[in-house]
PDB file of N, CA and C in Angstrom:
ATOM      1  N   UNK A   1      -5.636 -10.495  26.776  1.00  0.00           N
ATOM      2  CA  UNK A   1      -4.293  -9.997  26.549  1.00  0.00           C
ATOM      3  C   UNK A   1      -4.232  -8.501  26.823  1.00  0.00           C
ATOM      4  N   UNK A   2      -3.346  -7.839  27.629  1.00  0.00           N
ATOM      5  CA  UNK A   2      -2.618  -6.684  27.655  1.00  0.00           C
ATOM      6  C   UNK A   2      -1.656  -5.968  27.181  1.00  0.00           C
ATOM      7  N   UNK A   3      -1.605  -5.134  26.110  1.00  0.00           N
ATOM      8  CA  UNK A   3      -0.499  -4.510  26.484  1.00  0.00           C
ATOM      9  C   UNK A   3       0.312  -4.066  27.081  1.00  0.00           C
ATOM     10  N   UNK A   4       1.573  -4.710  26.980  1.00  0.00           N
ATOM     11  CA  UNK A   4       2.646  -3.679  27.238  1.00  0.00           C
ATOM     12  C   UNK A   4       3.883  -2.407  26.949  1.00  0.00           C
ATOM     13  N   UNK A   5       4.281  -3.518  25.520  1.00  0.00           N
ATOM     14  CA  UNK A   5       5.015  -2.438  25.604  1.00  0.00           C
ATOM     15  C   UNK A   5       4.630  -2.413  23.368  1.00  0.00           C
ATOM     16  N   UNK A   6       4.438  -0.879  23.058  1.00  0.00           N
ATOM     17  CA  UNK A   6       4.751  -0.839  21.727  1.00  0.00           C
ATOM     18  C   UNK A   6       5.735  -0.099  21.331  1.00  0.00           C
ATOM     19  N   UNK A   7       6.544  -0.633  20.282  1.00  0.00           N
ATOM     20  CA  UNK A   7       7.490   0.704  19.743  1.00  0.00           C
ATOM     21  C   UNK A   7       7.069   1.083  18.137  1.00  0.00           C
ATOM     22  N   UNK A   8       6.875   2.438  18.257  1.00  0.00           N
ATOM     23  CA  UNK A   8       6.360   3.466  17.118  1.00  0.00           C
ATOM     24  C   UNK A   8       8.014   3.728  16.607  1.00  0.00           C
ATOM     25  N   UNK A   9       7.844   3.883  15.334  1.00  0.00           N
ATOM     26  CA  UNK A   9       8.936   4.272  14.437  1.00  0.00           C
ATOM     27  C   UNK A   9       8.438   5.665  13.428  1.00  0.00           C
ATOM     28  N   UNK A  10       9.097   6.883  13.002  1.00  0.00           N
ATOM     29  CA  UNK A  10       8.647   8.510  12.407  1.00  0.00           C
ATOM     30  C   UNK A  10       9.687   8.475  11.585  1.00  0.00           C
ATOM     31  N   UNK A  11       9.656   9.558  10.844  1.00  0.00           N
ATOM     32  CA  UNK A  11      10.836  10.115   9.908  1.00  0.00           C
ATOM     33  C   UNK A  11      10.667  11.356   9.646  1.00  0.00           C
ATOM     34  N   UNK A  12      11.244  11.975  10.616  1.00  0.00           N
ATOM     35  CA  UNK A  12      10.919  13.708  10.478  1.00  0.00           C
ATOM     36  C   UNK A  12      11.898  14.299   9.313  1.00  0.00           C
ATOM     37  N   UNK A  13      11.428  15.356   8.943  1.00  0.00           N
ATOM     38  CA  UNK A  13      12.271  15.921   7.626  1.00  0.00           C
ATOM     39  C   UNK A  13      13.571  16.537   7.900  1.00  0.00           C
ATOM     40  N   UNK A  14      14.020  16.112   7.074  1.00  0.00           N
ATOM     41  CA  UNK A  14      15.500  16.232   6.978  1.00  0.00           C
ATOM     42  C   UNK A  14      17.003  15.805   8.004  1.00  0.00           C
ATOM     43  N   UNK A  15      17.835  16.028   7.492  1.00  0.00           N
ATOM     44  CA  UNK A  15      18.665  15.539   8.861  1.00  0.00           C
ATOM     45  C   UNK A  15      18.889  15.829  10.346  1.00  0.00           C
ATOM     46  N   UNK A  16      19.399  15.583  11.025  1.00  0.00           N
ATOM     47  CA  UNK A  16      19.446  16.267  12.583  1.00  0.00           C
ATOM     48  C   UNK A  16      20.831  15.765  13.044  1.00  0.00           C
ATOM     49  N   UNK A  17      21.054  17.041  13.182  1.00  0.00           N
ATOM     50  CA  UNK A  17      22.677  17.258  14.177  1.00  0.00           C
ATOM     51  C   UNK A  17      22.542  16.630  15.332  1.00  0.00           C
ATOM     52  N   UNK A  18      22.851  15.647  15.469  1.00  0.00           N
ATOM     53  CA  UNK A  18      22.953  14.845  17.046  1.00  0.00           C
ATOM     54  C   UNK A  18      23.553  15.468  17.640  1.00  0.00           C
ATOM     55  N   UNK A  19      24.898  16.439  17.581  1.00  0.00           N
ATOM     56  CA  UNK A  19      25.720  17.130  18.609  1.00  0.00           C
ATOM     57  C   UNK A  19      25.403  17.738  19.031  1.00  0.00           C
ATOM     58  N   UNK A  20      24.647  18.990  18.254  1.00  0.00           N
ATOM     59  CA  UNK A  20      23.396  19.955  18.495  1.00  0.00           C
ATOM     60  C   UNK A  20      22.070  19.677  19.394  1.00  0.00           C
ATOM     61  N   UNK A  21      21.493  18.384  19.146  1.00  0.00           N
ATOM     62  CA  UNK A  21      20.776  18.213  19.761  1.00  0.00           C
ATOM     63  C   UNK A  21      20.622  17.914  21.429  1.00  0.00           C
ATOM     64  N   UNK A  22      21.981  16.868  21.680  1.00  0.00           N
ATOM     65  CA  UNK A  22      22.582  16.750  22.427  1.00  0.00           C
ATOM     66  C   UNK A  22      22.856  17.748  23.456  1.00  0.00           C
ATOM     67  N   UNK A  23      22.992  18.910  23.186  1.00  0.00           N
ATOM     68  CA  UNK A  23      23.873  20.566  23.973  1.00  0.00           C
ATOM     69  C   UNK A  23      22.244  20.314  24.454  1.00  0.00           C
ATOM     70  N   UNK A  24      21.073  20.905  23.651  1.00  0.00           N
ATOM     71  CA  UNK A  24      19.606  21.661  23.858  1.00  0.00           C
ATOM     72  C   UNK A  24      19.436  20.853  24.447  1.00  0.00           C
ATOM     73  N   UNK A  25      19.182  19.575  24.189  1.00  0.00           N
ATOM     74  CA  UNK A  25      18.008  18.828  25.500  1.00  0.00           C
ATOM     75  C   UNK A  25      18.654  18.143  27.032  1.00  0.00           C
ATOM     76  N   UNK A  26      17.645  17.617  27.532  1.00  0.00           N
ATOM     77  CA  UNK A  26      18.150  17.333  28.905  1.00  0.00           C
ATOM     78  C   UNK A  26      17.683  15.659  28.814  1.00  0.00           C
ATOM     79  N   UNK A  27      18.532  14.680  29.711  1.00  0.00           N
ATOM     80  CA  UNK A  27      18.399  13.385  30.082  1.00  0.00           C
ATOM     81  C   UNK A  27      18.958  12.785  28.625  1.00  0.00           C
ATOM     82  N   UNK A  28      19.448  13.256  28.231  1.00  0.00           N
ATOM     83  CA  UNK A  28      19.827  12.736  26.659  1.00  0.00           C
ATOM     84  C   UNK A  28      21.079  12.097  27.128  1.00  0.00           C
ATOM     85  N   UNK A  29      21.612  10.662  26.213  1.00  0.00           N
ATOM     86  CA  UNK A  29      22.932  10.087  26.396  1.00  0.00           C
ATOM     87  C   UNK A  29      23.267  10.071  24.345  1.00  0.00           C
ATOM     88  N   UNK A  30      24.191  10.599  24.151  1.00  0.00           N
ATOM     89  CA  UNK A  30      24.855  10.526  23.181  1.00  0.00           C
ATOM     90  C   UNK A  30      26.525  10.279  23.134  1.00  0.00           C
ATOM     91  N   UNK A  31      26.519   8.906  22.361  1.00  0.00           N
ATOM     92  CA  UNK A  31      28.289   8.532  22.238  1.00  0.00           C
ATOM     93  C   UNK A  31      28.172   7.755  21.133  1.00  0.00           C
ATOM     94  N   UNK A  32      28.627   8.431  19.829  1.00  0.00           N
ATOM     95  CA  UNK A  32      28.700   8.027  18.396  1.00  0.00           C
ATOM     96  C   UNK A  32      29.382   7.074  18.643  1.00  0.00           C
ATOM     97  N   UNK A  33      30.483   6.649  19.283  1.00  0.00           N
ATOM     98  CA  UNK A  33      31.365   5.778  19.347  1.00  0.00           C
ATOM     99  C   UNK A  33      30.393   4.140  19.865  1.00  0.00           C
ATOM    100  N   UNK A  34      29.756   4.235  20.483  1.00  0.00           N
ATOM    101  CA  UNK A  34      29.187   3.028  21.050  1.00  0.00           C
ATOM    102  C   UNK A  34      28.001   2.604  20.362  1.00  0.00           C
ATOM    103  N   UNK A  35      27.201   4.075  19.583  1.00  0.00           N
ATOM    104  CA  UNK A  35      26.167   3.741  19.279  1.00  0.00           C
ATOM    105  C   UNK A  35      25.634   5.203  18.232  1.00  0.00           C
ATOM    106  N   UNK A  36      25.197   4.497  16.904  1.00  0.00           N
ATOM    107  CA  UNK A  36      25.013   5.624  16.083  1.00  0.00           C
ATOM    108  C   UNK A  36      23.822   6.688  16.417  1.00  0.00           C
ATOM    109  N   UNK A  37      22.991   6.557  17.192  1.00  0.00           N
ATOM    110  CA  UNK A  37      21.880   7.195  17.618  1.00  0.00           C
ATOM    111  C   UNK A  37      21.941   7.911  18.911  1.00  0.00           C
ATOM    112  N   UNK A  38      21.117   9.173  19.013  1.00  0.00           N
ATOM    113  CA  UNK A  38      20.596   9.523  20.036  1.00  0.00           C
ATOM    114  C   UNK A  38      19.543   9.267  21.324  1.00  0.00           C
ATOM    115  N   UNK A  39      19.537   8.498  22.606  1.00  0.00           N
ATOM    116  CA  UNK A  39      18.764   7.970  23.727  1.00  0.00           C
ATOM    117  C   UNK A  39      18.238   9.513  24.231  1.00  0.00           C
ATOM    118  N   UNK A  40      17.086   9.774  24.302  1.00  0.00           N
ATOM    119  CA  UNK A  40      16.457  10.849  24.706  1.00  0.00           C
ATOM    120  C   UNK A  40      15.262  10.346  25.660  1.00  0.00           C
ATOM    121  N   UNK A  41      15.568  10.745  26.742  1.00  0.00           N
ATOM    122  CA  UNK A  41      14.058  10.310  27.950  1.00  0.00           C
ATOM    123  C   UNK A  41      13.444  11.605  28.368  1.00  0.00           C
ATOM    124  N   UNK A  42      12.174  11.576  28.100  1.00  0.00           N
ATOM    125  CA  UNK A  42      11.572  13.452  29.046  1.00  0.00           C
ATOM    126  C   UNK A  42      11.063  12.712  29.877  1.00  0.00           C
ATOM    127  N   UNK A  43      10.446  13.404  30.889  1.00  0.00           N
ATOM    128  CA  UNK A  43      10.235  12.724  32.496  1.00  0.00           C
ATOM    129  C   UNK A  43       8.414  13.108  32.002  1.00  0.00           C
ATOM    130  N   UNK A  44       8.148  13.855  31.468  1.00  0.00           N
ATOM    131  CA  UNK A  44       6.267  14.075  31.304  1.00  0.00           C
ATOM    132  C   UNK A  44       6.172  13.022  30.324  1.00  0.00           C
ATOM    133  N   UNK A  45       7.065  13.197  29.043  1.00  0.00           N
ATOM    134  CA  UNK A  45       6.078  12.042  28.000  1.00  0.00           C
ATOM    135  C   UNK A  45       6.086  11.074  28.330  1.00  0.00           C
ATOM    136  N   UNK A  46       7.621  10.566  29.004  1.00  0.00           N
ATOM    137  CA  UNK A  46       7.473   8.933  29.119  1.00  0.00           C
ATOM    138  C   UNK A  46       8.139   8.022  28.055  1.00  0.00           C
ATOM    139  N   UNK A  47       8.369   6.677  28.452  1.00  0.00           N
ATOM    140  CA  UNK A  47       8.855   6.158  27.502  1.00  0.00           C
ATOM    141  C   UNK A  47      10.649   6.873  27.070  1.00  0.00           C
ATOM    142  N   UNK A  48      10.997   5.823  26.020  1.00  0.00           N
ATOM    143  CA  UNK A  48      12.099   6.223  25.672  1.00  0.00           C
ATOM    144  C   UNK A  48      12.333   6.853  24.424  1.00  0.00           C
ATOM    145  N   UNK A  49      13.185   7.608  23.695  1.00  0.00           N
ATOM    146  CA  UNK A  49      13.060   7.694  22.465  1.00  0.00           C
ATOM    147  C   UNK A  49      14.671   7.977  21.561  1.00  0.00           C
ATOM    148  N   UNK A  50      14.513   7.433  20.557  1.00  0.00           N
ATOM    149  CA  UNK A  50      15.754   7.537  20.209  1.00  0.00           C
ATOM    150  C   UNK A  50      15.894   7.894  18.319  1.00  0.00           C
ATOM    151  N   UNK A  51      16.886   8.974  18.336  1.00  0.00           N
ATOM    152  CA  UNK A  51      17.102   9.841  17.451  1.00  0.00           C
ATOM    153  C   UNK A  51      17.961   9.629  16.778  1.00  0.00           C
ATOM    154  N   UNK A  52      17.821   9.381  15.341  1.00  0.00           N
ATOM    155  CA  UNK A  52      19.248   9.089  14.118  1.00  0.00           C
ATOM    156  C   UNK A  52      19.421  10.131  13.550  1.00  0.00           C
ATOM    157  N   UNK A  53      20.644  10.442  12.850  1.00  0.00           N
ATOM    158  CA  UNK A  53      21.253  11.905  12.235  1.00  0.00           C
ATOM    159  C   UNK A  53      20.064  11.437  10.859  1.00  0.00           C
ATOM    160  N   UNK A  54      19.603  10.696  10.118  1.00  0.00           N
ATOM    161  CA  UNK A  54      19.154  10.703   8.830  1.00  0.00           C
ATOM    162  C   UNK A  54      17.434  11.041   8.980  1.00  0.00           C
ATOM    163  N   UNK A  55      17.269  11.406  10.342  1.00  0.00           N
ATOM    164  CA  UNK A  55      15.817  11.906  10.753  1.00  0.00           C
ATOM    165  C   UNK A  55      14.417  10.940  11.135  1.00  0.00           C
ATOM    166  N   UNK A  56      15.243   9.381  11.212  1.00  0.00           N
ATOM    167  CA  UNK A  56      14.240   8.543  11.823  1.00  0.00           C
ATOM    168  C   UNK A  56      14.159   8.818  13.589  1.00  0.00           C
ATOM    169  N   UNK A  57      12.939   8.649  13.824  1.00  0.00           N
ATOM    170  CA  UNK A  57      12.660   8.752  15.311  1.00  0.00           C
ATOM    171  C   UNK A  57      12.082   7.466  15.595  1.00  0.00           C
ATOM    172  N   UNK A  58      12.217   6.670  16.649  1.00  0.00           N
ATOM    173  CA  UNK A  58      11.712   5.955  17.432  1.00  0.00           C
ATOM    174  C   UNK A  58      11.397   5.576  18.845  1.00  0.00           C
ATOM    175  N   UNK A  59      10.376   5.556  18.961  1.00  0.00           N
ATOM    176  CA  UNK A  59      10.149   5.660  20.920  1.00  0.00           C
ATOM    177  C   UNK A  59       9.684   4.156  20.906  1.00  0.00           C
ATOM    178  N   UNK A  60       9.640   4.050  22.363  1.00  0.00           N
ATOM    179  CA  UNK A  60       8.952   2.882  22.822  1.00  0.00           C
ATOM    180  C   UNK A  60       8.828   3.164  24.954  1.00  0.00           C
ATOM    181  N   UNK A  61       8.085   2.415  25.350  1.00  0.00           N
ATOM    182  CA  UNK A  61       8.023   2.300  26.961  1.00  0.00           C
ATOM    183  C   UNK A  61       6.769   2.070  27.001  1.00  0.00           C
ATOM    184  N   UNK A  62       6.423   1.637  27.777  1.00  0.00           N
ATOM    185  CA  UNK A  62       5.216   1.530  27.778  1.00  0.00           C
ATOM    186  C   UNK A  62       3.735   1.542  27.638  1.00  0.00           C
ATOM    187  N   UNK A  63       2.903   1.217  26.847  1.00  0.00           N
ATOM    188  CA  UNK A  63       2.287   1.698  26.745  1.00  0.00           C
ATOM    189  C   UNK A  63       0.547   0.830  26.313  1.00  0.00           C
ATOM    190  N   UNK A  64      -0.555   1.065  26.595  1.00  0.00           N
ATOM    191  CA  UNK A  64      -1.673   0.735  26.793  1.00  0.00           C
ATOM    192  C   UNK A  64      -2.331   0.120  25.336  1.00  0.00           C
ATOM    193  N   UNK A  65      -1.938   0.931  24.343  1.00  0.00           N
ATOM    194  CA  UNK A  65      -2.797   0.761  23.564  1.00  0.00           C
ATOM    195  C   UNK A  65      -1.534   1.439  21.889  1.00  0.00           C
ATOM    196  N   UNK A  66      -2.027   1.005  21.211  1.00  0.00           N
ATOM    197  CA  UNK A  66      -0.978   1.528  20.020  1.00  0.00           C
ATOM    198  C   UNK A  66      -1.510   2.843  19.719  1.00  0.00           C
ATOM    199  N   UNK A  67      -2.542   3.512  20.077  1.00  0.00           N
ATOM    200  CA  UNK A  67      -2.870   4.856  19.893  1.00  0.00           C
ATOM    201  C   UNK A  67      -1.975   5.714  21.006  1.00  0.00           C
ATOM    202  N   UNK A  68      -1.634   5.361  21.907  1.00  0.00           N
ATOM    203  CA  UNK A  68      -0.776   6.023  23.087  1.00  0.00           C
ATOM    204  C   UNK A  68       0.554   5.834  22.537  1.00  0.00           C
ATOM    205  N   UNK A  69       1.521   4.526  22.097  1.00  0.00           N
ATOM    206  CA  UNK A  69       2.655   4.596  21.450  1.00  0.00           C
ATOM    207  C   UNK A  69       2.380   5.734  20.128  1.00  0.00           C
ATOM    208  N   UNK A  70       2.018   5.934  19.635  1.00  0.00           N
ATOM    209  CA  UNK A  70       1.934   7.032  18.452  1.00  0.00           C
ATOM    210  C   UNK A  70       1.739   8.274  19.039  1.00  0.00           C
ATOM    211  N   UNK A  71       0.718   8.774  20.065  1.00  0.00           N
ATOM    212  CA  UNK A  71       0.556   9.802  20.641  1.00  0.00           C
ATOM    213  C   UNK A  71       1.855  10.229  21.256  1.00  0.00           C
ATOM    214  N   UNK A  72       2.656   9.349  21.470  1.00  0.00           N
ATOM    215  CA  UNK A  72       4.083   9.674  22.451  1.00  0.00           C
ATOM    216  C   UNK A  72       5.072   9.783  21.330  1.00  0.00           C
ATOM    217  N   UNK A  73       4.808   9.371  20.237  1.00  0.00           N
ATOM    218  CA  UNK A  73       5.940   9.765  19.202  1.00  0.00           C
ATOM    219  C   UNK A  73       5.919  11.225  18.994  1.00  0.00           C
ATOM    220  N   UNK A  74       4.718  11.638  18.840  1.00  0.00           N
ATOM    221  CA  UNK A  74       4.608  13.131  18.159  1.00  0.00           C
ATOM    222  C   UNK A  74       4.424  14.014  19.154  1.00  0.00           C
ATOM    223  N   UNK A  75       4.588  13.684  20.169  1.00  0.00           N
ATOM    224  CA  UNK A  75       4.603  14.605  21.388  1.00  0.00           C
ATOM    225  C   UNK A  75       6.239  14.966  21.918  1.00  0.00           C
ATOM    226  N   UNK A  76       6.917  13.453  21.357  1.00  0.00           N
ATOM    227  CA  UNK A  76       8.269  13.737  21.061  1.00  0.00           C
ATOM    228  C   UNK A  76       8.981  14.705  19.770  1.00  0.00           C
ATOM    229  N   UNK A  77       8.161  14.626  18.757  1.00  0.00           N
ATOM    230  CA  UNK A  77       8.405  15.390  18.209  1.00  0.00           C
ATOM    231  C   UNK A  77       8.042  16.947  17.726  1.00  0.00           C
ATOM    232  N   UNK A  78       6.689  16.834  18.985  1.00  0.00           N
ATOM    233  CA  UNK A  78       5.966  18.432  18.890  1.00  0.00           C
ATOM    234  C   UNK A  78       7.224  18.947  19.817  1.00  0.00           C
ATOM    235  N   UNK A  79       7.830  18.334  20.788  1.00  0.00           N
ATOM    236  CA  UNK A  79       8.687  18.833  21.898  1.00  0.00           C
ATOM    237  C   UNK A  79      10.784  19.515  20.469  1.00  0.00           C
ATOM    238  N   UNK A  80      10.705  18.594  19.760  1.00  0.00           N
ATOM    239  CA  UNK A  80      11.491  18.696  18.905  1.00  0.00           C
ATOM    240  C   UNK A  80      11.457  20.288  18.319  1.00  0.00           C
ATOM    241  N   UNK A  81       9.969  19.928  18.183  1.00  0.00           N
ATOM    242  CA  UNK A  81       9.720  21.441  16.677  1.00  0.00           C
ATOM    243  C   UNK A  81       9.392  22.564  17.544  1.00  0.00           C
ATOM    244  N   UNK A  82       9.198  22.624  18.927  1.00  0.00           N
ATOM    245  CA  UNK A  82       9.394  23.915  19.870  1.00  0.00           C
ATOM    246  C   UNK A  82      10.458  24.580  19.803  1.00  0.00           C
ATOM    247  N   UNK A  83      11.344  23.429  19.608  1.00  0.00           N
ATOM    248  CA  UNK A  83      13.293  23.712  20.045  1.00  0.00           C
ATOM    249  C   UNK A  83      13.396  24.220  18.569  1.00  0.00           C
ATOM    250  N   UNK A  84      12.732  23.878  17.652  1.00  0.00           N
ATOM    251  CA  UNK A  84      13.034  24.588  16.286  1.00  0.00           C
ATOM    252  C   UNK A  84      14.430  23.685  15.438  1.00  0.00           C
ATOM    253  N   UNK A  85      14.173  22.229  16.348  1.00  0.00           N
ATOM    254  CA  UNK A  85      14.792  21.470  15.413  1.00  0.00           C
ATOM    255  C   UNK A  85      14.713  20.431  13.890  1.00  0.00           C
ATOM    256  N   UNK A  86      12.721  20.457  14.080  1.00  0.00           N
ATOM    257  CA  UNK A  86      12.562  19.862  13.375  1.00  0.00           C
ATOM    258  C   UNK A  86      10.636  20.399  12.598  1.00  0.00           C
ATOM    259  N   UNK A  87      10.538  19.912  11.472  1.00  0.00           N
ATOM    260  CA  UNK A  87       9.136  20.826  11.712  1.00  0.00           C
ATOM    261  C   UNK A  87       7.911  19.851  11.386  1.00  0.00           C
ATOM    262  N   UNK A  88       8.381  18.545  10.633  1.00  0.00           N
ATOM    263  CA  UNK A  88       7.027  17.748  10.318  1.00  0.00           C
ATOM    264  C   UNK A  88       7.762  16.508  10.776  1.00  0.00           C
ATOM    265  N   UNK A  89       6.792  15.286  11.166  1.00  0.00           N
ATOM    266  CA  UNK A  89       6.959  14.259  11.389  1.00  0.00           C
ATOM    267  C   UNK A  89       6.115  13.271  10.184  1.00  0.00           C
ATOM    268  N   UNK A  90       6.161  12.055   9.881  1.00  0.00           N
ATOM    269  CA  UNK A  90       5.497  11.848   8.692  1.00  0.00           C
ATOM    270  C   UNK A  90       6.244   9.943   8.856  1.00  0.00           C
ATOM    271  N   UNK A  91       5.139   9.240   8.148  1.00  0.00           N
ATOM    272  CA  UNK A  91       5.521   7.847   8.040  1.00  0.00           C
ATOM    273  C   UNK A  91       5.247   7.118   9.553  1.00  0.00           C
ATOM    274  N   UNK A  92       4.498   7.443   9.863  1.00  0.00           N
ATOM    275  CA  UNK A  92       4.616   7.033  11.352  1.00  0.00           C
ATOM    276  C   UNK A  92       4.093   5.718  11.424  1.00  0.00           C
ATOM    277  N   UNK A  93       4.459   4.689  12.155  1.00  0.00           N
ATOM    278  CA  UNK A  93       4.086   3.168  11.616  1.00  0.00           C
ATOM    279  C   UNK A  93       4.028   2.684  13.186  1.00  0.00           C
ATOM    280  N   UNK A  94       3.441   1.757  14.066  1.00  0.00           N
ATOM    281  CA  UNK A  94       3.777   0.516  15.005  1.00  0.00           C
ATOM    282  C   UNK A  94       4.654  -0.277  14.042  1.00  0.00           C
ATOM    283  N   UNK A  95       6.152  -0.265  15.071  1.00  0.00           N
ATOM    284  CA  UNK A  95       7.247  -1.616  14.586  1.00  0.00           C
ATOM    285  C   UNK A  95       6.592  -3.129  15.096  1.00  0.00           C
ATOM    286  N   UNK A  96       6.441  -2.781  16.553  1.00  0.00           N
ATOM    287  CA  UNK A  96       6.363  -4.092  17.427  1.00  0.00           C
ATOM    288  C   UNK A  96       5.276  -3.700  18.809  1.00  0.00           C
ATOM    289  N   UNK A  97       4.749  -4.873  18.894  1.00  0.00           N
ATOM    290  CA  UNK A  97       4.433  -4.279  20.242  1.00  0.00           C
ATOM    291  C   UNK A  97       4.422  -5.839  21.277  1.00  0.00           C
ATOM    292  N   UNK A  98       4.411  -5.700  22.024  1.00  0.00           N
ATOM    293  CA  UNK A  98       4.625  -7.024  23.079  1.00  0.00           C
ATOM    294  C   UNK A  98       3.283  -6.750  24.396  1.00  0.00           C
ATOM    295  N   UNK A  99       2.645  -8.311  24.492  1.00  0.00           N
ATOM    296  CA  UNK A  99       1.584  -8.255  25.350  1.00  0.00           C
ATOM    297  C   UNK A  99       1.871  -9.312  26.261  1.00  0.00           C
ATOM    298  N   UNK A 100       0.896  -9.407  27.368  1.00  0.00           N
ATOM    299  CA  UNK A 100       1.219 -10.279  28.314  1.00  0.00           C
ATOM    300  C   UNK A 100      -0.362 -11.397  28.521  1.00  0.00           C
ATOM    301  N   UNK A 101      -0.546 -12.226  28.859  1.00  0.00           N
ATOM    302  CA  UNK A 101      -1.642 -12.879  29.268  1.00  0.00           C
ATOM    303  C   UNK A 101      -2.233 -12.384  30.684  1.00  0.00           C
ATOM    304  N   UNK A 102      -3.558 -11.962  31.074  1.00  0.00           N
ATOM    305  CA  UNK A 102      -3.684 -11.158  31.989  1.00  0.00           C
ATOM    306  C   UNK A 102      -4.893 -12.388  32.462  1.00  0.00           C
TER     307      UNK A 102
END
């Protein structure tokens, strides 16, 4: 069996201004109206990740091994705490992950 795809779930401290966040970053799709969360893609980390105002983070895309889905969470969120939006990440768990028969 192979991996493919895992999704990691975080809870960084405190709340986060989606509107705010939205202006600072790039490849981001935000529309409260369709959907309560923030879709955030960087082109180096990879994967997808997506941002709630109550400070849960979750990524997912691809990935090898559940040590690489976690490594890509907090790389999403070391990229966060540069911008000086956020400063600890914490609770970090595998939700799901999906494999294939190889």
């Amino acid at each position: 069996m192979r991996l493919t795809n895992v999704v990691v779930q975080g809870k960084l401290d405190g709340k986060i201004d989606l509107r705010n966040v939205a202006k600072i970053l790039t490849n981001v799709t935000y529309n409260p109206k369709s959907f309560s969360g923030l879709m955030w893609q960087h082109g180096k980390i990879g994967g997808a990740c997506k941002l709630f105002k109550s400070g849960a983070i979750q990524c997912n895309g691809k990935s090898s091994s559940f040590h690489e889905g976690i490594e890509r969470l907090r790389r999403y969120a070391r990229f966060l705490q540069r911008k000086g939006l956020c400063t600890n990440v914490m609770d970090i768990r595998v939700v799901t992950a999906s494999a294939t028969h190889r």
